[in-house]
Protein backbone atom coordinates (compact mmCIF):
# COMPACT_ATOMS: atom_id res chain seq x y z
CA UNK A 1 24.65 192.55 -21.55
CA UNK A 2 26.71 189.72 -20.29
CA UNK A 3 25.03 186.69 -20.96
CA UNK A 4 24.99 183.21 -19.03
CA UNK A 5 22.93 180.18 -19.44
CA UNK A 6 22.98 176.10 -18.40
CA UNK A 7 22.65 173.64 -21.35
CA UNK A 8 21.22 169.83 -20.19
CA UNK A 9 18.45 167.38 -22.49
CA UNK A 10 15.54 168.92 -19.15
CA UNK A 11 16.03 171.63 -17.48
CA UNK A 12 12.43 172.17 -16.14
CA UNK A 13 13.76 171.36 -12.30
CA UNK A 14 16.26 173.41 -12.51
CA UNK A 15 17.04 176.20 -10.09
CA UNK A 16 20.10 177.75 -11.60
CA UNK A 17 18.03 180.27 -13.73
CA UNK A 18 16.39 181.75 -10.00
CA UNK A 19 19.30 181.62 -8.55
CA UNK A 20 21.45 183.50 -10.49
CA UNK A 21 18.55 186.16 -10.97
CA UNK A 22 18.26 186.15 -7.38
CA UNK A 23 21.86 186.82 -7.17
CA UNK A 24 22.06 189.95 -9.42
CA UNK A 25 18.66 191.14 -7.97
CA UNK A 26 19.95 190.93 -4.23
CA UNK A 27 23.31 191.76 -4.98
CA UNK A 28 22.36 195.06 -7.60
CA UNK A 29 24.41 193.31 -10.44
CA UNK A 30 23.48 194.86 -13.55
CA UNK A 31 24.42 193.43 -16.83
CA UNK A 32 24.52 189.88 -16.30
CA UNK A 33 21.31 187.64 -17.83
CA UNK A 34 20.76 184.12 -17.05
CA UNK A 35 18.59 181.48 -19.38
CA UNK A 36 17.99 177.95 -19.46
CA UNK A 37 19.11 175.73 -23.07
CA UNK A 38 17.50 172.42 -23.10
CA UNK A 39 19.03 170.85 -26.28
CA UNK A 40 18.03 167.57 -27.64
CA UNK A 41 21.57 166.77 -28.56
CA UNK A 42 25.18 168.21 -27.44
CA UNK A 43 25.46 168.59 -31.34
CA UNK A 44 23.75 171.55 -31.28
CA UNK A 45 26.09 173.44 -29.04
CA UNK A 46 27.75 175.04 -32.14
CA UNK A 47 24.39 176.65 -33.40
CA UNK A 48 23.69 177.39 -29.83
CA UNK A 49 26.96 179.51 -29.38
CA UNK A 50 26.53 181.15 -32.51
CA UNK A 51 23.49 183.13 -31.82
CA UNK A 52 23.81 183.62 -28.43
CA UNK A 53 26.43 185.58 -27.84
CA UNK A 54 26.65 183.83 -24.53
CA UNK A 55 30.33 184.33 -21.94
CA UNK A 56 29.55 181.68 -19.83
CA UNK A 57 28.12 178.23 -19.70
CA UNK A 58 26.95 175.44 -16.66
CA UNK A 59 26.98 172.21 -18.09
CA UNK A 60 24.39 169.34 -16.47
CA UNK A 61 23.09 166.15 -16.95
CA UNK A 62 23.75 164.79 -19.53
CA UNK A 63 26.03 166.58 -21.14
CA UNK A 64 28.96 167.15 -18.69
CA UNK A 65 31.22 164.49 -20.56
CA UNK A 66 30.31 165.16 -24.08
CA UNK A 67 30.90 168.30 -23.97
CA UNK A 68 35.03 167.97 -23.86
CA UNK A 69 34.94 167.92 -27.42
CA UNK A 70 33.91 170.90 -28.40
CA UNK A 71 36.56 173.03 -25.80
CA UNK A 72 39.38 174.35 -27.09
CA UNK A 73 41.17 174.20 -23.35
CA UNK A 74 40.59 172.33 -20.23
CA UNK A 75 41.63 173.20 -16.57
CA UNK A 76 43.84 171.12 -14.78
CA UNK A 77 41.23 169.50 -12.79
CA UNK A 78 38.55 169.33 -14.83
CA UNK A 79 41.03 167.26 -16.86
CA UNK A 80 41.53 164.79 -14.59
CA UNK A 81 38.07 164.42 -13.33
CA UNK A 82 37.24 163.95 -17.26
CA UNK A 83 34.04 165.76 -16.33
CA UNK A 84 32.96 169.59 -17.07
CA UNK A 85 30.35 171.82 -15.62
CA UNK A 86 31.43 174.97 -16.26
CA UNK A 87 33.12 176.76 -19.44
CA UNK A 88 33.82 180.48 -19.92
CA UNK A 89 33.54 181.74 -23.57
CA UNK A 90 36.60 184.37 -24.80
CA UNK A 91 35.91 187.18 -26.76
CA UNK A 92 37.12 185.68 -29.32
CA UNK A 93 34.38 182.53 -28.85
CA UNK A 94 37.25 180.13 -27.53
CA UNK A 95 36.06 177.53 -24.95
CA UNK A 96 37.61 176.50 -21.53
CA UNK A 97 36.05 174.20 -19.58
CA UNK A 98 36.05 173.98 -15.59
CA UNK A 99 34.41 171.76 -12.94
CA UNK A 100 33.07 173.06 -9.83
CA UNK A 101 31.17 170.51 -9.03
CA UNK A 102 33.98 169.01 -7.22
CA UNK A 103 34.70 172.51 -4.86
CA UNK A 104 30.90 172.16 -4.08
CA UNK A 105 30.97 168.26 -3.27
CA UNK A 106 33.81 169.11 -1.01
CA UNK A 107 32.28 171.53 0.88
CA UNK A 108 28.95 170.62 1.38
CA UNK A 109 29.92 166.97 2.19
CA UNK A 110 32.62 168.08 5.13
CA UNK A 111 29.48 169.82 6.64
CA UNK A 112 27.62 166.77 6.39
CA UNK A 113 30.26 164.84 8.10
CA UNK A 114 30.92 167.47 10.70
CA UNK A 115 33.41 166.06 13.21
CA UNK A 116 33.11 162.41 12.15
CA UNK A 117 36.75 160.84 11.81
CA UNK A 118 36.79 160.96 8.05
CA UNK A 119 39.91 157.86 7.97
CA UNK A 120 37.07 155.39 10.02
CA UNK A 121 34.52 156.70 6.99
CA UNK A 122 34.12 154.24 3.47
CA UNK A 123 32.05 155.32 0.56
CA UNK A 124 28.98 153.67 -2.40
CA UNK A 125 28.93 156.26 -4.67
CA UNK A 126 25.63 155.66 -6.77
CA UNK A 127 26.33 156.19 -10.55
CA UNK A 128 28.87 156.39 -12.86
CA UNK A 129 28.14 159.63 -14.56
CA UNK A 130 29.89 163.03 -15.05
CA UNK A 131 28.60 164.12 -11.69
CA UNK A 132 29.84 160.92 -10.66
CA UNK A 133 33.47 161.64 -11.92
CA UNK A 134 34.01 164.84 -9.49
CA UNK A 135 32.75 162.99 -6.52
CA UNK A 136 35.03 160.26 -6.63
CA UNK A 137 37.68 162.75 -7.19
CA UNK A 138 36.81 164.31 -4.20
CA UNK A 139 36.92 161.34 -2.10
CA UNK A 140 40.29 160.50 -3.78
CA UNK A 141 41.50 163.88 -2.38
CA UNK A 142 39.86 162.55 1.15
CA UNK A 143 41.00 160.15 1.28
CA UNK A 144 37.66 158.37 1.74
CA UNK A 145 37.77 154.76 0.22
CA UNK A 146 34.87 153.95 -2.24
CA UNK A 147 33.09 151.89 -4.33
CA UNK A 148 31.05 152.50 -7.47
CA UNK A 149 27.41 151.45 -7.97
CA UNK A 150 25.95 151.17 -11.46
CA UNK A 151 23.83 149.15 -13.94
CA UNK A 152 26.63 147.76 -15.35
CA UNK A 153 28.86 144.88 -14.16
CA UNK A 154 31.96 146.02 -15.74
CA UNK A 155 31.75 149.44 -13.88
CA UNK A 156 31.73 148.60 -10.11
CA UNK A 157 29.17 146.68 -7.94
CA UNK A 158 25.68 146.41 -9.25
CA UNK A 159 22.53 147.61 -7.45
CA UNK A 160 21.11 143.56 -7.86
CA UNK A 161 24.40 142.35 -5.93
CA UNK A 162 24.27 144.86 -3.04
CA UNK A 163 23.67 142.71 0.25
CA UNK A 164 22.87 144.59 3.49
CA UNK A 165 26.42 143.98 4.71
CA UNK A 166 27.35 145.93 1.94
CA UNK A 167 25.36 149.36 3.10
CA UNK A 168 26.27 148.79 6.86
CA UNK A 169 30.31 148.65 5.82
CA UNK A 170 29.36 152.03 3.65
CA UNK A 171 28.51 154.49 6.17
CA UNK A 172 28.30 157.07 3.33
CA UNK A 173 26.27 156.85 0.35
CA UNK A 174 25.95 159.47 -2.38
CA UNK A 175 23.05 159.47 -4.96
CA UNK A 176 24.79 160.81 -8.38
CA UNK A 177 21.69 159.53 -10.45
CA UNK A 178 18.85 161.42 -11.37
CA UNK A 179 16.50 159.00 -9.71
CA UNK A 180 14.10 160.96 -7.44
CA UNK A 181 14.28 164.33 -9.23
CA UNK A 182 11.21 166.20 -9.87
CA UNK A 183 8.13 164.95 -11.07
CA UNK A 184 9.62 161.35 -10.34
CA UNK A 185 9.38 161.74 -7.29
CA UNK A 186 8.35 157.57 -6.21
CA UNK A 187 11.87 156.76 -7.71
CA UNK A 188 15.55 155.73 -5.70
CA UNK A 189 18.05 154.01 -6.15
CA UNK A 190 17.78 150.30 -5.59
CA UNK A 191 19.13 149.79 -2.25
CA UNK A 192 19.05 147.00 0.77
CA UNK A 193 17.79 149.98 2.90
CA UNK A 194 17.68 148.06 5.73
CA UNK A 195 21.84 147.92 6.02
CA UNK A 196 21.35 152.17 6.78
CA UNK A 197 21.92 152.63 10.34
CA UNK A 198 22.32 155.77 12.31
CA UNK A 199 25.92 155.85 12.15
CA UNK A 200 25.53 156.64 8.39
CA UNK A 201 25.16 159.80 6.25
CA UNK A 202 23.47 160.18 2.81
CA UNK A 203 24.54 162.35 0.47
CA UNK A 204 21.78 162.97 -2.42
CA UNK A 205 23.23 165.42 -5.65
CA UNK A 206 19.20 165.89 -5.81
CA UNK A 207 18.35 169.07 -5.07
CA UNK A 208 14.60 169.24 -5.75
CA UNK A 209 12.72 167.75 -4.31
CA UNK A 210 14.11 169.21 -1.73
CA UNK A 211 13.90 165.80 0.53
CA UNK A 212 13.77 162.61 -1.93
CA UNK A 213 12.79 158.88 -1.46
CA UNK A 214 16.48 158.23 -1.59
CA UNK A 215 16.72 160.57 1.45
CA UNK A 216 13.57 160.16 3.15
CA UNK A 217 14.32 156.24 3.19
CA UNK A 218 17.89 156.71 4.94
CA UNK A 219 16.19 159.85 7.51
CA UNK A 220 13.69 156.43 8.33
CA UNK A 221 16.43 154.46 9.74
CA UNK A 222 18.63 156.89 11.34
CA UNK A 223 21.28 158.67 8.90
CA UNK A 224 21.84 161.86 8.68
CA UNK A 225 20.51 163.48 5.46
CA UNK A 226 21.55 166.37 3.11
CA UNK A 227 20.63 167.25 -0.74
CA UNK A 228 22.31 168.70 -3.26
CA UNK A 229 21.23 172.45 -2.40
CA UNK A 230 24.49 173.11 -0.34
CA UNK A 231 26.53 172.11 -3.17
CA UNK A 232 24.53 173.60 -6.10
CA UNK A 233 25.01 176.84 -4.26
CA UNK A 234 28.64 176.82 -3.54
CA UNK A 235 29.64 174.85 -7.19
CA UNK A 236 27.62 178.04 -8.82
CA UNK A 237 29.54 180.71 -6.90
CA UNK A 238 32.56 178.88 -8.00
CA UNK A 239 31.40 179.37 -11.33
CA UNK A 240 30.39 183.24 -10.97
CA UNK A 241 34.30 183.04 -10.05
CA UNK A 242 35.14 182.13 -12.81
CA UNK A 243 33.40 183.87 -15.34
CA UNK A 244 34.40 187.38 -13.46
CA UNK A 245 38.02 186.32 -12.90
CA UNK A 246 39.10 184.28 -15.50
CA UNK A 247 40.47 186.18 -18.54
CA UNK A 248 40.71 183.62 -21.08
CA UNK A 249 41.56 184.66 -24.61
């Protein structure tokens, strides 16, 4: 048996478990096993790994940047995004670590944008967080300019000095927080919502519910909406990828 599983601190919304037994049940895979790790601390990956026996790993919140340490090697872009969401395990127990993340992001958000000129397009990217990390790298590749939103001066903007001219020069925002995920479901980001118009799009990496407050707010004045299904999806098929094609030892 070929055994997969997601590590993250609460993993109760997660879909990754269904889908991937979805996946072999649809597709007659036989062989493959997928399980959900909640662990209190990233220290207790070690343990974890030992009695396991697992070959392949999805890394979420919070976990996606602590986890570098314990890899033994580190794709190329995973590297520079300083972010990792995906490791294959060697026979041998050796670690590399891989972000998909960013191939989902890319995908899911051209679809958003559809035939919008992407040059005429500037960015708030909510959060500073792993997930974070892989879509700024994205919009690097984009070249969609951005800016970062977080609680912290020294990062970026701060949600308290957003002005509604802010939001109506940012005609795409993208939720990387957890605000809004299942059962908090009365939570967004703070926002002048007002500044959302219908020339803008919303991006939320929340997946379920399946439309948040972040969303539902922006769908109110105009914007056109998506969640994070679309790139959960293709950032997990990247993964199966990877754990079928990559012979790491």
């Amino acid at each position: 048996m070929h055994k997969l599983g997601l590590i993250g601190e609460k993993l109760d919304y997660s879909f990754s478990k269904s889908y991937f037994e979805s996946k072999f049940k649809q597709e007659k895979i036989e062989g493959w096993s997928y399980e959900l790790f909640e662990l209190a601390n990233i220290h207790l990956l070690p343990q974890l790994l030992a009695q396991s026996s697992l070959v392949g790993i999805n890394v979420t919140i919070p976990y996606k940047q602590a986890v570098l340490k314990y890899l033994h090697a580190i794709d190329p872009v995973a590297a520079t995004i300083g972010a990792v969401n995906t490791i294959a395990i060697s026979d041998a127990g050796l670690l590399k670590g891989y972000n998909t993340d960013a191939i989902g992001f890319r995908e899911s958000l051209l679809y958003l944008l559809g035939d919008s000129d992407i040059k005429d397009i500037k960015a708030l990217v909510l959060g500073t967080g792993g997930a974070s990390k892989a879509i700024t790298y994205v919009l690097d590749l984009l070249g969609i300019a951005f800016k970062v939103v977080s609680r912290s001066a020294d990062k970026g903007l701060t949600y308290t000095s957003l002005h509604k001219s802010t939001v109506e020069a940012h005609r795409l925002l993208v939720n990387c927080t957890p605000l809004g995920t299942h059962p908090n479901l009365s939570e967004c980001p703070l926002l002048p919502y007002e500044g959302i118009t219908n020339q803008h799009f919303l991006y939320d990496l929340v997946y379920n519910p399946q439309k948040s407050l972040f969303l539902q707010r922006g769908e109110a004045q105009g914007a056109a909406i998506l969640n994070g299904q679309h790139m959960l999806v293709s950032q997990a098929e990247a993964a199966w990828r990877i754990w079928n094609q990559i012979k790491y030892r």
